[in-house]
PDB file of N, CA and C in Angstrom:
ATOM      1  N   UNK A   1       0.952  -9.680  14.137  1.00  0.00           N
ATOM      2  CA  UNK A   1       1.495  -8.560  13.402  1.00  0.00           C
ATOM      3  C   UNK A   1       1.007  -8.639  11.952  1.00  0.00           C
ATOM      4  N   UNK A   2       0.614  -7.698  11.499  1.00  0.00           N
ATOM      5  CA  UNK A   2       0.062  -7.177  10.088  1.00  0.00           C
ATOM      6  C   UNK A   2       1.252  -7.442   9.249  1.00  0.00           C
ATOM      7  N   UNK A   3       1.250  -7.973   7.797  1.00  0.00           N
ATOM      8  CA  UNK A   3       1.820  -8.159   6.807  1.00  0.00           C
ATOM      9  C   UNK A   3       1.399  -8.104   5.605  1.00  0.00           C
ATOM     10  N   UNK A   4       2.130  -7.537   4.756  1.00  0.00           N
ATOM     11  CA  UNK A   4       1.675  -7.085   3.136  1.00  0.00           C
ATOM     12  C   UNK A   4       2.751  -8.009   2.402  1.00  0.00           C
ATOM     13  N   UNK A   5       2.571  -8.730   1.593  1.00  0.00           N
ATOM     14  CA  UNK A   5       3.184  -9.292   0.593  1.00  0.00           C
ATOM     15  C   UNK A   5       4.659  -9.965   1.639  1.00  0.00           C
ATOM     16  N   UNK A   6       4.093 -10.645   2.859  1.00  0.00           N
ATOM     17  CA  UNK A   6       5.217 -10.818   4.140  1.00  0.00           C
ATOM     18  C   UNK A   6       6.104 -10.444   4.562  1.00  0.00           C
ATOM     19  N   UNK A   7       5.912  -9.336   4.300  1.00  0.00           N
ATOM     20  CA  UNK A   7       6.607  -7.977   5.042  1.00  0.00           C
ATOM     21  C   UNK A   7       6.103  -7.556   5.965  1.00  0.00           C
ATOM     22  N   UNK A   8       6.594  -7.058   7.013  1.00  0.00           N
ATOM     23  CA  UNK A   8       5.875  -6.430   8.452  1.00  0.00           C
ATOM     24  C   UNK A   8       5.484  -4.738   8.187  1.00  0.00           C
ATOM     25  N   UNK A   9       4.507  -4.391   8.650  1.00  0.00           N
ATOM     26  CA  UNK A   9       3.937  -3.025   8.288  1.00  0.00           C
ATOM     27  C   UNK A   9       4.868  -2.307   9.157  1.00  0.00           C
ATOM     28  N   UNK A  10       5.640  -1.138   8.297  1.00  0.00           N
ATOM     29  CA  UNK A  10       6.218   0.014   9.329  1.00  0.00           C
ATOM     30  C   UNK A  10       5.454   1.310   9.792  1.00  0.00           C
ATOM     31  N   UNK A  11       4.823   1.073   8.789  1.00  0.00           N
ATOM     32  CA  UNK A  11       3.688   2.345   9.296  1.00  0.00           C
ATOM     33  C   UNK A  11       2.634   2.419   8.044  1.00  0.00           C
ATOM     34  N   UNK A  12       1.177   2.671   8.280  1.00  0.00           N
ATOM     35  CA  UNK A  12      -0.287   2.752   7.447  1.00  0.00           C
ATOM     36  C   UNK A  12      -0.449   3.944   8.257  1.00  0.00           C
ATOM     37  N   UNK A  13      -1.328   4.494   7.032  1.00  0.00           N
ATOM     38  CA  UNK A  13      -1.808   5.723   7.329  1.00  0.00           C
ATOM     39  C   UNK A  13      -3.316   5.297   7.815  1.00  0.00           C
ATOM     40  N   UNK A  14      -4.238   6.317   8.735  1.00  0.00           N
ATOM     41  CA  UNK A  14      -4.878   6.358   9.469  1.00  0.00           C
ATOM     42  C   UNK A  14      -6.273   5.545   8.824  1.00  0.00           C
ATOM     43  N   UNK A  15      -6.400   5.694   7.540  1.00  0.00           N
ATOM     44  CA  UNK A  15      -7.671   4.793   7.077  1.00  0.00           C
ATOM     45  C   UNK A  15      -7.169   3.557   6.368  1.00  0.00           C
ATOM     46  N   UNK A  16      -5.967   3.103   6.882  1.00  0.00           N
ATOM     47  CA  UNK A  16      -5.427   2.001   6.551  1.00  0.00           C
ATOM     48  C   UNK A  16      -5.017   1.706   4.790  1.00  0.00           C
ATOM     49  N   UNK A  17      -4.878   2.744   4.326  1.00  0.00           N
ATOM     50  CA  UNK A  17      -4.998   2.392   2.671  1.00  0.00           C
ATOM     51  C   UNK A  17      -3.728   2.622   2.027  1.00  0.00           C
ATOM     52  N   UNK A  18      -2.898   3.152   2.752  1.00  0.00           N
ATOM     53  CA  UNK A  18      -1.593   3.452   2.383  1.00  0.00           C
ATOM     54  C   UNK A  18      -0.838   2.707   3.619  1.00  0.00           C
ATOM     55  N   UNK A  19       0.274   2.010   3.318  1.00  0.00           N
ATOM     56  CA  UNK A  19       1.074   1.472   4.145  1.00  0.00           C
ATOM     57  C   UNK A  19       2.808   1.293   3.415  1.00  0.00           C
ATOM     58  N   UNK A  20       4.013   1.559   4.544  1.00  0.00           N
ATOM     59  CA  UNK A  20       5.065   1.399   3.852  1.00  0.00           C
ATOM     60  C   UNK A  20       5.247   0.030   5.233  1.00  0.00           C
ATOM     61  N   UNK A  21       5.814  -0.551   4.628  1.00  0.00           N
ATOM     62  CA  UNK A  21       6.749  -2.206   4.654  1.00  0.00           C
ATOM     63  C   UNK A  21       8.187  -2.057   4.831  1.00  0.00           C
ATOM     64  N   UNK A  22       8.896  -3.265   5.440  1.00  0.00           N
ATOM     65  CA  UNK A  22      10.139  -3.078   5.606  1.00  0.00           C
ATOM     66  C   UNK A  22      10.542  -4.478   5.128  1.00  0.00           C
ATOM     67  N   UNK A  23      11.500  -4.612   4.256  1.00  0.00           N
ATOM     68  CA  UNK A  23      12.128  -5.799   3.783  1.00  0.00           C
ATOM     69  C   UNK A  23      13.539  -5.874   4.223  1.00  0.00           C
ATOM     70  N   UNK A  24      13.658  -6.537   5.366  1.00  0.00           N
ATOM     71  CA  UNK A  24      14.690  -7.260   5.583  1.00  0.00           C
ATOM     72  C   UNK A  24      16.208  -7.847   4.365  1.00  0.00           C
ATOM     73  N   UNK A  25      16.078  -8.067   3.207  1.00  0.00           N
ATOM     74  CA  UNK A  25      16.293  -8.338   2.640  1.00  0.00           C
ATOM     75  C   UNK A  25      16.455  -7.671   1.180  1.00  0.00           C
ATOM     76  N   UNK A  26      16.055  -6.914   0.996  1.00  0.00           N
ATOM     77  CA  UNK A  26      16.055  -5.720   0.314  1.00  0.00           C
ATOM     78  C   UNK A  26      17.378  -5.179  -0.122  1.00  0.00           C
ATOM     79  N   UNK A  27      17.597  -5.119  -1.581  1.00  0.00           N
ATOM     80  CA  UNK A  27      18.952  -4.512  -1.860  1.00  0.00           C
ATOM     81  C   UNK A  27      18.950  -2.990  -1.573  1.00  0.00           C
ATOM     82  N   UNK A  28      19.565  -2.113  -0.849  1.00  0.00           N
ATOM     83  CA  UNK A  28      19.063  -0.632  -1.134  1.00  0.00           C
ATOM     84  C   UNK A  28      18.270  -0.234  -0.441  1.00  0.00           C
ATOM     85  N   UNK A  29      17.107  -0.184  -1.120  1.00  0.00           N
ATOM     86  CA  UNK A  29      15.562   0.227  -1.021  1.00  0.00           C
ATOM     87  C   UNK A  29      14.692  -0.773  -0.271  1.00  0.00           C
ATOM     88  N   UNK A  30      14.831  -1.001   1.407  1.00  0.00           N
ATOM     89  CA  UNK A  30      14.633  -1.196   1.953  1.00  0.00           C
ATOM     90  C   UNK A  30      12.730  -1.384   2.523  1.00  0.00           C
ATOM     91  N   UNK A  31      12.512   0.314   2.189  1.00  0.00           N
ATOM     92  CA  UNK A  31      11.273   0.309   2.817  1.00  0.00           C
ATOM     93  C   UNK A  31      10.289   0.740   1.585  1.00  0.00           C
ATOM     94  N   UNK A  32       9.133  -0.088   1.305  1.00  0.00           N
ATOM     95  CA  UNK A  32       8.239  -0.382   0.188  1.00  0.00           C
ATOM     96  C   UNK A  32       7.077   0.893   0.540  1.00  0.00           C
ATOM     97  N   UNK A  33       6.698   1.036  -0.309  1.00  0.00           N
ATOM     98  CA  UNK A  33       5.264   1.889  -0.635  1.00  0.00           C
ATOM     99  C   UNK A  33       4.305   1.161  -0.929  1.00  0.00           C
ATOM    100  N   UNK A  34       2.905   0.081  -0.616  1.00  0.00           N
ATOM    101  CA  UNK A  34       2.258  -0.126  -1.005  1.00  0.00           C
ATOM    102  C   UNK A  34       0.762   0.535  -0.949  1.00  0.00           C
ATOM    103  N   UNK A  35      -0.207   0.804  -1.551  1.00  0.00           N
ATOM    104  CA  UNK A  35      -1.616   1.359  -2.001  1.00  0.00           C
ATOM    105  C   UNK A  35      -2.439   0.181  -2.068  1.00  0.00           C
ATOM    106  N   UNK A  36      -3.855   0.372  -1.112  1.00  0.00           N
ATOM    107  CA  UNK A  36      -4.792  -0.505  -0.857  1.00  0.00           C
ATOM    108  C   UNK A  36      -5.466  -0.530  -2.478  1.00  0.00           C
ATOM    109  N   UNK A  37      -5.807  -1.719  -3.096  1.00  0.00           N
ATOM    110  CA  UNK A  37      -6.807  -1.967  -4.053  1.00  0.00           C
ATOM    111  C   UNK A  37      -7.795  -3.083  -4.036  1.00  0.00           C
ATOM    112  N   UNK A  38      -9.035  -2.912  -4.423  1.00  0.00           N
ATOM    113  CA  UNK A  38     -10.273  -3.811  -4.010  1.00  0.00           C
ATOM    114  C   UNK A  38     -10.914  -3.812  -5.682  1.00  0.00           C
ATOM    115  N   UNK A  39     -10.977  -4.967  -5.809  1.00  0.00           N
ATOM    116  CA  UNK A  39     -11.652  -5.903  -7.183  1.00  0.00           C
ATOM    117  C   UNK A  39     -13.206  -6.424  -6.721  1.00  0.00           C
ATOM    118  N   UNK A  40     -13.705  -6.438  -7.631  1.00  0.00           N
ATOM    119  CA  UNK A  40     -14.775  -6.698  -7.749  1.00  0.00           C
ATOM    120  C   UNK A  40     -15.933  -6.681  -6.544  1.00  0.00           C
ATOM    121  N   UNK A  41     -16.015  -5.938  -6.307  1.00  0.00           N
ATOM    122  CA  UNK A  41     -17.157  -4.977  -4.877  1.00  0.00           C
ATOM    123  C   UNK A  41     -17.928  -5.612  -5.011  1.00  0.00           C
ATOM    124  N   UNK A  42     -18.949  -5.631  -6.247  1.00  0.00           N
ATOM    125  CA  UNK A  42     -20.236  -6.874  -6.095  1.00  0.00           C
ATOM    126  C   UNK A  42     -20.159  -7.677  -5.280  1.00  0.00           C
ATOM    127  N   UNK A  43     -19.492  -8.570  -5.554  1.00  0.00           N
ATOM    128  CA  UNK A  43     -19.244 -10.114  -5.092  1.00  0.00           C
ATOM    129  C   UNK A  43     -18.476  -9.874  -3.572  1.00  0.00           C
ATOM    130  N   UNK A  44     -18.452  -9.184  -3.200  1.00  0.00           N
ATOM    131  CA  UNK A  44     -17.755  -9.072  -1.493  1.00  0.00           C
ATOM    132  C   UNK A  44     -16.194  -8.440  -1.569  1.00  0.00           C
ATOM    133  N   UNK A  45     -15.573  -8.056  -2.502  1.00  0.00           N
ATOM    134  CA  UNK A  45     -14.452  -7.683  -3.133  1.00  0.00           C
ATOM    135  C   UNK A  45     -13.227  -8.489  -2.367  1.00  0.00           C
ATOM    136  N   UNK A  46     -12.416  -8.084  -3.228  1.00  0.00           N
ATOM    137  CA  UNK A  46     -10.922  -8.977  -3.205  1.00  0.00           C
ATOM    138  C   UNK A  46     -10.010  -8.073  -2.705  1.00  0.00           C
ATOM    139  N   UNK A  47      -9.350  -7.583  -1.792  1.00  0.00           N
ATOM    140  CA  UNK A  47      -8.549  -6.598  -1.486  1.00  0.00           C
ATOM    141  C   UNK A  47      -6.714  -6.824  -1.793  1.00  0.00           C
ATOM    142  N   UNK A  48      -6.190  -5.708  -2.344  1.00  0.00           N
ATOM    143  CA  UNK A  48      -4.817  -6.467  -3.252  1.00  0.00           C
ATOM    144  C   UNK A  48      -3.765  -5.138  -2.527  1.00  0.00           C
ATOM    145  N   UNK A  49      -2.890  -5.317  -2.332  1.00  0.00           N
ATOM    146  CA  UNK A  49      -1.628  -4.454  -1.855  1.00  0.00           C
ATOM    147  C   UNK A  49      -1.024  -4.224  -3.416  1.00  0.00           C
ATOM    148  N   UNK A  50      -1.136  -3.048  -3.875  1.00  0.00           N
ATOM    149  CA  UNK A  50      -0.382  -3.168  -5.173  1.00  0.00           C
ATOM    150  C   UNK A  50       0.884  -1.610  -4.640  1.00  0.00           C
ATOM    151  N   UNK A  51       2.188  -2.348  -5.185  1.00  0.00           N
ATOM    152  CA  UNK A  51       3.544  -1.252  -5.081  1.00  0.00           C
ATOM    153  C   UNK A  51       3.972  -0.279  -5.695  1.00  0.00           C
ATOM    154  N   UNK A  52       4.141   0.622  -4.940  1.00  0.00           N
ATOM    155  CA  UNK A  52       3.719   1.993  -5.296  1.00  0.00           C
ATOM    156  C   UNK A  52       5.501   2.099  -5.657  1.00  0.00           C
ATOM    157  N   UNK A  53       6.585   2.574  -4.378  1.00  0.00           N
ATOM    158  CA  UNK A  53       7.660   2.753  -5.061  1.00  0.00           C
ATOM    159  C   UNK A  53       8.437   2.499  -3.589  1.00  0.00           C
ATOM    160  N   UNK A  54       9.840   2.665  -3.851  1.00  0.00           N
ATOM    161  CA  UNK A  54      10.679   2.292  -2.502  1.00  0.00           C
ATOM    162  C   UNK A  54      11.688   2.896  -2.153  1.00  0.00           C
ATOM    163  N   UNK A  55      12.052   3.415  -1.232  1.00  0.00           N
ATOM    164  CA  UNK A  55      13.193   4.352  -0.585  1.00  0.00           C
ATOM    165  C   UNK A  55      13.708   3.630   0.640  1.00  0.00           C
ATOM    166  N   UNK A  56      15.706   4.178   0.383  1.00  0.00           N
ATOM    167  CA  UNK A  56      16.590   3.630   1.545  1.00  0.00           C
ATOM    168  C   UNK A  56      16.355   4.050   3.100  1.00  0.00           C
ATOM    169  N   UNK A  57      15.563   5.355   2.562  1.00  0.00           N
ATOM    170  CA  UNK A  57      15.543   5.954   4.786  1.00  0.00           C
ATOM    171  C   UNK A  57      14.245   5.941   4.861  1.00  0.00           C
ATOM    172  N   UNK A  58      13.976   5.551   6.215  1.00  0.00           N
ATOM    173  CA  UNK A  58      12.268   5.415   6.262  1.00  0.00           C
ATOM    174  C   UNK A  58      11.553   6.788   6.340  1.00  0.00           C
ATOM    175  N   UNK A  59      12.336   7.870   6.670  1.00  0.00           N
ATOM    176  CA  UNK A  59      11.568   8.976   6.479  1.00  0.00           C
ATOM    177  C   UNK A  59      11.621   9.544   5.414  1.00  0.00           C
ATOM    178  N   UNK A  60      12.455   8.970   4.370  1.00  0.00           N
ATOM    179  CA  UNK A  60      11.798   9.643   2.857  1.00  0.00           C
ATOM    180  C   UNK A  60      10.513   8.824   2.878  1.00  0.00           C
ATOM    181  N   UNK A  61      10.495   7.237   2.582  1.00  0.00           N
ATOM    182  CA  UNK A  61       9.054   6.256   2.693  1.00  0.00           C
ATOM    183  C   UNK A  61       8.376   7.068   3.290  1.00  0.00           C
ATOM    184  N   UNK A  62       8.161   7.620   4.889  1.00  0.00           N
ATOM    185  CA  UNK A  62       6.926   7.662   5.208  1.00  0.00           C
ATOM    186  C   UNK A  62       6.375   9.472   4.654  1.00  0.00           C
ATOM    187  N   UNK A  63       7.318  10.100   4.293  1.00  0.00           N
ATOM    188  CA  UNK A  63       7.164  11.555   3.925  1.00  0.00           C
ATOM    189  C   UNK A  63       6.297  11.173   2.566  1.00  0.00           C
ATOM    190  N   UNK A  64       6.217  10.225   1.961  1.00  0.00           N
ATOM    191  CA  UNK A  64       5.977  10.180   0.338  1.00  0.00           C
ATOM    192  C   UNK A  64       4.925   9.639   0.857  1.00  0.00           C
ATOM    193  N   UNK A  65       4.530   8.396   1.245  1.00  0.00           N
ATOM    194  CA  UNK A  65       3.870   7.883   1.837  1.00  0.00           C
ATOM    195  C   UNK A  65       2.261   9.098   2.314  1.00  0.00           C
ATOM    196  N   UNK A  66       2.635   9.855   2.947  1.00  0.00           N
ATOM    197  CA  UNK A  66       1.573  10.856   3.434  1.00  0.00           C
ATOM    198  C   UNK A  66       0.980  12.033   2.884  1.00  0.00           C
ATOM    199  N   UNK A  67       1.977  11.663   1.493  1.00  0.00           N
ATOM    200  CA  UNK A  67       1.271  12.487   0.219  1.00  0.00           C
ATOM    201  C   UNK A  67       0.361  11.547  -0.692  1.00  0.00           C
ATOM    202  N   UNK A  68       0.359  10.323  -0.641  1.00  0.00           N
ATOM    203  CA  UNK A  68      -0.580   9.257  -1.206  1.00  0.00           C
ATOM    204  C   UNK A  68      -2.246   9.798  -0.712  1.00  0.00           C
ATOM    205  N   UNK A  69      -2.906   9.799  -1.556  1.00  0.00           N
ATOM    206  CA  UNK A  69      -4.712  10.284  -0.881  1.00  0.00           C
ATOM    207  C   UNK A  69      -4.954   8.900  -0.658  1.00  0.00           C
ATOM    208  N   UNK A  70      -5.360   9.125   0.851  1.00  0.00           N
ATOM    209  CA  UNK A  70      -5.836   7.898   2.067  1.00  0.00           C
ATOM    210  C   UNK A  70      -6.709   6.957   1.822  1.00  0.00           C
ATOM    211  N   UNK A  71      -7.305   6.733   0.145  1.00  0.00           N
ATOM    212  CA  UNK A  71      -9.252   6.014  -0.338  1.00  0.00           C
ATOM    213  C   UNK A  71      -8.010   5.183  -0.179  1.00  0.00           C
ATOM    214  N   UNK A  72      -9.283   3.913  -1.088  1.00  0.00           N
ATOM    215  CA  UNK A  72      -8.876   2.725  -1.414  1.00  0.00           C
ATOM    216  C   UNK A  72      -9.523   3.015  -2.888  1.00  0.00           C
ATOM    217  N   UNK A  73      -8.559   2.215  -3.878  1.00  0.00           N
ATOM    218  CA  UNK A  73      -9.044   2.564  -5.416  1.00  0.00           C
ATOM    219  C   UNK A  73     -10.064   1.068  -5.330  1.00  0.00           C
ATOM    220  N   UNK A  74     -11.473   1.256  -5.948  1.00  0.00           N
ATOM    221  CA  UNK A  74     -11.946   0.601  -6.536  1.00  0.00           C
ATOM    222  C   UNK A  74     -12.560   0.210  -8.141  1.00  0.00           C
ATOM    223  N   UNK A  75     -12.114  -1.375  -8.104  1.00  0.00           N
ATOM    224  CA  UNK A  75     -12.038  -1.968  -9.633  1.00  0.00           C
ATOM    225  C   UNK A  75     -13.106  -2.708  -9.905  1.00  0.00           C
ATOM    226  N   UNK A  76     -14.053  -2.336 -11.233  1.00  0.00           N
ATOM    227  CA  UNK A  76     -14.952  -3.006 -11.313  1.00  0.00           C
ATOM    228  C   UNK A  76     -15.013  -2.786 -12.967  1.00  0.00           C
ATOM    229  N   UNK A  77     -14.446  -4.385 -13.123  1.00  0.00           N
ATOM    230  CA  UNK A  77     -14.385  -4.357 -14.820  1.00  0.00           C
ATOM    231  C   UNK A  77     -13.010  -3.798 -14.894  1.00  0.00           C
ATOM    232  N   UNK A  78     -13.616  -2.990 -15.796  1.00  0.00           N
ATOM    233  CA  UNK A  78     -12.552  -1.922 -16.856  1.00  0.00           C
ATOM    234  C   UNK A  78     -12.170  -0.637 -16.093  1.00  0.00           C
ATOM    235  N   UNK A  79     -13.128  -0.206 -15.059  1.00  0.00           N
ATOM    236  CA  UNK A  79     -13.325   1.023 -14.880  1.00  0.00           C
ATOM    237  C   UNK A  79     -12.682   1.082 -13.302  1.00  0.00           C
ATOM    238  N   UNK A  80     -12.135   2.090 -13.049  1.00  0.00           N
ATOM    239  CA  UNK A  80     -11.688   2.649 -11.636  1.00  0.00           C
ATOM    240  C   UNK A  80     -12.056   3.827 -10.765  1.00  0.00           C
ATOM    241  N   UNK A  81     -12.287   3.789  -9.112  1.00  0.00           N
ATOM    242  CA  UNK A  81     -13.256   4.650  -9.559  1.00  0.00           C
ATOM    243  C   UNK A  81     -12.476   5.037  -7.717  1.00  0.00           C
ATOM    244  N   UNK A  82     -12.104   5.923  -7.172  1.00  0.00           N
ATOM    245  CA  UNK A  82     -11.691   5.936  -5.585  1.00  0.00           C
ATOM    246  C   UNK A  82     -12.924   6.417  -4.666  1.00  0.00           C
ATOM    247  N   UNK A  83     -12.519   5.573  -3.755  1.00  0.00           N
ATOM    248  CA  UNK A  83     -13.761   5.575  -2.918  1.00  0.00           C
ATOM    249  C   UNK A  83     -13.007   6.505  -1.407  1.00  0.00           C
TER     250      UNK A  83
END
């Protein structure tokens, strides 16, 4: 089973770049928003789950979730650029 920051994936969107998470443990805000990010492409890049935002019912998460645009942001240097 797939995990982001060891959380189990509740659902990724179809090019894998958006994914919401479920924390067990979680005060509240249960189910996470994370956005695919990739560092330094040259060198074979580094791929990073960075958190977007978090909601108590999973169908607010996955409704917000499917308004996220599906790239992956890429970082090189200073500059950002979506692929």
């Amino acid at each position: 089973m797939k995990k982001i920051h060891g959380r189990p994936i509740y659902w990724m969107s179809p090019n894998e770049n958006v994914a919401v998470t479920y924390n067990v443990f979680g005060m509240g805000s249960k189910y996470s928003i994370y956005r695919k990010r990739i560092y330094d492409l040259d060198h074979g890049g580094t791929v990073y789950w960075e958190y977007v935002t978090s909601f108590t019912f999973v169908g607010e998460a996955i409704t917000y979730a499917k308004k996220i645009v599906d790239v992956a942001a890429i970082y090189q240097g200073e500059e950002c650029e979506n692929i």
